[in-house]
Each structure stands twice: as C-alpha cells, then as structure tokens.
Protein backbone atom coordinates (compact mmCIF):
# COMPACT_ATOMS: atom_id res chain seq x y z
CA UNK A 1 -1.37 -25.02 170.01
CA UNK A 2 -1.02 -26.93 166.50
CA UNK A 3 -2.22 -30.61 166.45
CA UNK A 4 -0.65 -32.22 163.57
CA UNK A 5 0.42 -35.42 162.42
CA UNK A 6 3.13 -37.48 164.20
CA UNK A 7 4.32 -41.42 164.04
CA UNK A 8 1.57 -42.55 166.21
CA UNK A 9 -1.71 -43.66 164.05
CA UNK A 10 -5.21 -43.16 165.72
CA UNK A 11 -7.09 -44.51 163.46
CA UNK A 12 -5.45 -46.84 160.35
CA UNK A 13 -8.44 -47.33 157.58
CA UNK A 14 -6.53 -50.49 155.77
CA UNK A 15 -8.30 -51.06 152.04
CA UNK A 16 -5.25 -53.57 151.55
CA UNK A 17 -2.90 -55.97 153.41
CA UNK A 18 -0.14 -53.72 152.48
CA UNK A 19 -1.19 -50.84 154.52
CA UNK A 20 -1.43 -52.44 157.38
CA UNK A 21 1.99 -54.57 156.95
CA UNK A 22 3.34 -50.73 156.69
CA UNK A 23 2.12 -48.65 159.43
CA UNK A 24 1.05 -51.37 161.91
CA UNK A 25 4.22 -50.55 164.00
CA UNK A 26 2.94 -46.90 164.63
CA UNK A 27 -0.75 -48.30 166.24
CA UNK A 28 -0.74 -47.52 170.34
CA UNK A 29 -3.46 -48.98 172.24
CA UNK A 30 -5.86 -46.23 171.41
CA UNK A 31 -5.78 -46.75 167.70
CA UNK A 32 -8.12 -48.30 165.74
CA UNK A 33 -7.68 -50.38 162.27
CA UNK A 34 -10.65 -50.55 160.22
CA UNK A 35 -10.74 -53.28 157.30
CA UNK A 36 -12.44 -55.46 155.50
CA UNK A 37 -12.08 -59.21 156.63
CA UNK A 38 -13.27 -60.37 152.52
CA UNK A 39 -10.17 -58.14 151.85
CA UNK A 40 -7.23 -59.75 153.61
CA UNK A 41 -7.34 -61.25 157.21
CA UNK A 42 -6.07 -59.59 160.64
CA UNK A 43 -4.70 -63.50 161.88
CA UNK A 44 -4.28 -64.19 165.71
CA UNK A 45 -0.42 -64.09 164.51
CA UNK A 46 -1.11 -59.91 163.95
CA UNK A 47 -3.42 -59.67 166.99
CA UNK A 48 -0.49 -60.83 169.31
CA UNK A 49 1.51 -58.05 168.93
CA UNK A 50 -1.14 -55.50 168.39
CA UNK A 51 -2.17 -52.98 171.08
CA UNK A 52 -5.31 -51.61 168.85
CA UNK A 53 -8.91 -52.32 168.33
CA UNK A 54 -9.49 -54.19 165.12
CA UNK A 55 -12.88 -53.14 163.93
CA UNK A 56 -13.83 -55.28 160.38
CA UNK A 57 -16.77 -54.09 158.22
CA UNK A 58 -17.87 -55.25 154.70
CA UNK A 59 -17.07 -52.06 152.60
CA UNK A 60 -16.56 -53.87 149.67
CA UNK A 61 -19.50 -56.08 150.35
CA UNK A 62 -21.66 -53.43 150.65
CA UNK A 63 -20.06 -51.32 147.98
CA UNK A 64 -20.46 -54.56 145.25
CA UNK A 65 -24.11 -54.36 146.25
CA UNK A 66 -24.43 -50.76 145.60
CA UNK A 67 -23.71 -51.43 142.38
CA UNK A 68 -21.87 -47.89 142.24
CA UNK A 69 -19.03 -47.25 140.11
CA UNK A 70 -15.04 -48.07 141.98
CA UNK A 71 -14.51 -44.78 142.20
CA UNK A 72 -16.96 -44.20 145.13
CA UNK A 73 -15.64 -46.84 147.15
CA UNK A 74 -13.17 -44.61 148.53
CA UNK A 75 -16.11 -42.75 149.93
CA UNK A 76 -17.59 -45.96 151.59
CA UNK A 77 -14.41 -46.36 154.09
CA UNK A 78 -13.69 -42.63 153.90
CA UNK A 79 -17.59 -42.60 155.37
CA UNK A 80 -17.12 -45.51 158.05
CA UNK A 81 -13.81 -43.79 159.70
CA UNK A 82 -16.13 -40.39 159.93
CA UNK A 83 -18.76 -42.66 161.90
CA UNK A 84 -16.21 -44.14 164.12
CA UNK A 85 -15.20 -40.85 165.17
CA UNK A 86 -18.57 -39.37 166.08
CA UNK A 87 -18.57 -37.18 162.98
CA UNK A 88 -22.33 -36.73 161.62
CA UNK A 89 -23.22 -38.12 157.72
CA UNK A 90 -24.46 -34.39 156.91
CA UNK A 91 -21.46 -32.89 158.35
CA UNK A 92 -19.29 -35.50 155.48
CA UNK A 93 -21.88 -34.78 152.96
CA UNK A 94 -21.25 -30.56 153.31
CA UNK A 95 -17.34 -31.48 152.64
CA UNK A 96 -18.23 -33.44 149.41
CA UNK A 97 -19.82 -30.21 148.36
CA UNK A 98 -17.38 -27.71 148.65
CA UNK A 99 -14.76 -30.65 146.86
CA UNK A 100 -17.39 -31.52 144.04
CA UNK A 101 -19.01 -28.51 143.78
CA UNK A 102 -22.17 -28.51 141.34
CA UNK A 103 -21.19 -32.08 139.97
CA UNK A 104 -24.48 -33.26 140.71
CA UNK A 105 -24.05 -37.16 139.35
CA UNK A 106 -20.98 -37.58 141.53
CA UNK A 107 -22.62 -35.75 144.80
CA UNK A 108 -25.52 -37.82 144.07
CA UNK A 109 -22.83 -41.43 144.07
CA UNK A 110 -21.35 -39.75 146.53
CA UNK A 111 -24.06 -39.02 149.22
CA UNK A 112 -25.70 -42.64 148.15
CA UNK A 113 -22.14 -43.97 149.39
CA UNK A 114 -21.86 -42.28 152.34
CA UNK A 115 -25.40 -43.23 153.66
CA UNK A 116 -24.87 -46.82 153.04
CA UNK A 117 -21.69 -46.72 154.39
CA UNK A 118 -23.19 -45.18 157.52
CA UNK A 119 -25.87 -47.56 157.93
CA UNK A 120 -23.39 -50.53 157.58
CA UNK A 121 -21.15 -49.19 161.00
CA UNK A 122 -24.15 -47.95 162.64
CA UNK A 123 -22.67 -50.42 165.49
CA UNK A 124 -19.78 -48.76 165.49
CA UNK A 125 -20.55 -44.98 165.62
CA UNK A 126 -18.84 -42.71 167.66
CA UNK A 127 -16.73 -45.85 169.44
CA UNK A 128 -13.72 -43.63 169.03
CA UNK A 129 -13.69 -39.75 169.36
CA UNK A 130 -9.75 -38.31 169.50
CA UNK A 131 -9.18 -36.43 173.18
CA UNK A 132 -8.01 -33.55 171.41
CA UNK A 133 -11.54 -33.30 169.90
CA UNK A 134 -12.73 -32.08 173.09
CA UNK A 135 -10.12 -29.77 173.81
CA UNK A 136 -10.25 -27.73 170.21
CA UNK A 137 -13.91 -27.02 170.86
CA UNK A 138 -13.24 -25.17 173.77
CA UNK A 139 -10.36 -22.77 171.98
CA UNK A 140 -12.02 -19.92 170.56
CA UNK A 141 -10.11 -18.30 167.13
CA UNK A 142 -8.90 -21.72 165.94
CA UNK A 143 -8.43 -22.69 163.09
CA UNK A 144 -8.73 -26.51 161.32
CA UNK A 145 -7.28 -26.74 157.79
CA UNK A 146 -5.01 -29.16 155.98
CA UNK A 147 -1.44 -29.23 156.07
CA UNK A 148 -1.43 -27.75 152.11
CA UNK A 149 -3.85 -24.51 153.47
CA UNK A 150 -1.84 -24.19 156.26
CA UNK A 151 1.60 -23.74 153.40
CA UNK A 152 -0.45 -21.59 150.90
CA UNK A 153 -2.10 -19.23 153.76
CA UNK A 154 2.14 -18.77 154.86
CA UNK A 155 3.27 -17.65 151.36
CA UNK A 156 0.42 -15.06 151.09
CA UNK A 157 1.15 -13.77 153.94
CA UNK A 158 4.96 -13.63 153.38
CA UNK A 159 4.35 -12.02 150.48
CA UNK A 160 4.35 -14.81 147.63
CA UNK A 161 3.77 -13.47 144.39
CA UNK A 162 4.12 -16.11 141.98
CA UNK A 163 3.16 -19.88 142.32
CA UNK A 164 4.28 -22.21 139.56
CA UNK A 165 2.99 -26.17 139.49
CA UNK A 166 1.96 -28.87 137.82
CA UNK A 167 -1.11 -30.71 139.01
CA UNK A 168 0.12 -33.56 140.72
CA UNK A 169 -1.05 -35.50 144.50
CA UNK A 170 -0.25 -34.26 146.99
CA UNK A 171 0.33 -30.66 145.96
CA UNK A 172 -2.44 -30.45 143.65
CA UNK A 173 -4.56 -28.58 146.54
CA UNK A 174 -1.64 -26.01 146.84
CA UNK A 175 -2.19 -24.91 143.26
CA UNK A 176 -6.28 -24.94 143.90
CA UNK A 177 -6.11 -22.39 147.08
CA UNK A 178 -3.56 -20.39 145.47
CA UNK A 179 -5.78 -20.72 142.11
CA UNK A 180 -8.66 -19.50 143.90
CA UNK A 181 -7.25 -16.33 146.03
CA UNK A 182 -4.81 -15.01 143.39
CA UNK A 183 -6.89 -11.79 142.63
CA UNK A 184 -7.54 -11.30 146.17
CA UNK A 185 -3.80 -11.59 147.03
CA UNK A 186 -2.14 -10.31 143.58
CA UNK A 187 -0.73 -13.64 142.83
CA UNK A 188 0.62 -14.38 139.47
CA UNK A 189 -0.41 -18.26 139.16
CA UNK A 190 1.45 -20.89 136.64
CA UNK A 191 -0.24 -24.04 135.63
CA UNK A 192 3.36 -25.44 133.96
CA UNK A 193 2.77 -27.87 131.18
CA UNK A 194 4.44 -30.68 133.02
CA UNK A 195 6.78 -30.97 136.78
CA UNK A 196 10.06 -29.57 134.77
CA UNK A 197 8.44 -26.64 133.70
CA UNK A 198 7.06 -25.97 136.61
C-alpha cells in the first residue's frame, strides 16, 4: 500500500498564526499542533473547537539564545516534530548529511540546532508515533521517499529522456534526482535559464 498525504493533518508545526488560521480545520483528535506561545497564542476561543493536542515549546526562545544565525531555526522546530514522533536526534542528524553534504559550518549549525532543540522537548518525546509507523516496519521491500522521488523514479522508468527546469520550490528536488542519475539512466538534463525557458 502507498501512505501519502490527505486533508487530515497529524501533526501541524505552526511557526506563525497564519498557519494555524489555515489548516486548523483539517486537525482530528489525533493531531498535534506544535507552536510557540511567545509567537502568537492558541486562546480558549481556538481550544473550543479544536479536537487536537496543543503542545507549546520555546523554539524561538531557545533559538535567540543559541545565538545561531535565522536560517537554522527552521531546524529547531523541524527537530522538535522529529522528537514528538519518536524519531532519534542521530537518525535527523544522518538526513542533514546527505542534504548538506560536506558543508561542514552548516552541519555543524545544524547538528548544534537539532540537539538543543531536542533537549528543549525532551518532555515531549515520542508522545505521538503515527499507527502506520508500526505497520510499514513490518512490510518487507518498501519503500519511503518523497512525493518528488516517487515522480522522477516514474519517468526513468517510463523511459524519460530529457528533463528541462528551472530551480524553483517545490520542484527543485526533481531536477537534483534527475541531476544526479542522468548518466546512469541516459538522461539529457536542462538547467533553463529561467521558468519560460524551461
């Protein structure tokens, strides 16, 4: 079977009062919001209606006291949703490799980030872990990937031979795995000077 994504949000990671305006009708009573309360406020008003568990930690507390550049703060919620869901810090910490690769200075940010944003929902680890979890373990031959992996591993195997793009969110990973296997697959790759060309 393929899990993917549907309407229904297990876990909502909410850096702004926006984001959770937008997808809080999608939240069942096995979701989970994660924000910060110095951020915006979850009010009794929004807990009324709401089926999920709230859980508020002080990423951007703890991320000011880093003293690490914005950029990593991503990393600090990105980290805290990973420790709600049971997922280890060195498990997190292998992804940032294969996406930074040799960038030492940012895996060093990076891994700082994620440690301190491990200790600071230590409380919280492993509240949540999905049910399907449990159940993909137990298939053997399966396969996790992203959505983008999923597209690019379709058109080699129907044959693509020529990819034309521009760099550009959330495609940009398209162009990377195609980037990457076009020897292996004979795949005439186009980096287009801008989305017309392409």
């Amino acid at each position: 079977p393929v899990y993917t994504i549907n309407r229904e949000i297990d876990l909502l990671v909410c850096l702004d009062r926006e984001t959770f305006d937008e997808h809080k009708g999608n939240l069942n009573s096995n979701s989970i919001v994660v924000h910060d309360p110095s951020n915006f406020k979850i009010v009794e008003k929004d807990l009324r209606d709401l089926a999920a568990e709230v859980v508020e930690l002080p990423l951007y507390e703890l991320h000011s006291k880093s003293r690490m550049p914005n950029i990593v703060l991503n990393t600090f919620f990105i980290s805290a949703a990973a420790n709600l869901l049971g997922i280890q810090s060195e498990i997190l910490k292998e992804v940032y490799k294969i996406i930074l690769g040799d960038k030492k200075e940012a895996l060093d940010f990076n891994f700082k980030a994620i440690d301190i944003a491990y200790a600071g929902s230590q409380e919280y680890s492993g509240v949540r872990k999905h049910p399907d979890n449990r159940k993909a373990k137990k298939q053997k031959n399966s396969l996790f990937m992203t959505g983008n992996d999923a597209l690019s591993i379709g058109a080699i195997h129907a044959n693509i031979g020529f990819y034309s793009a521009y760099p550009m969110t959330p495609a940009s990973t398209i162009r990377d795995f195609m980037s990457e296997h076009f020897r292996e697959f004979n795949i005439i790759v186009k980096q287009a000077e801008d989305e017309i060309a392409a």
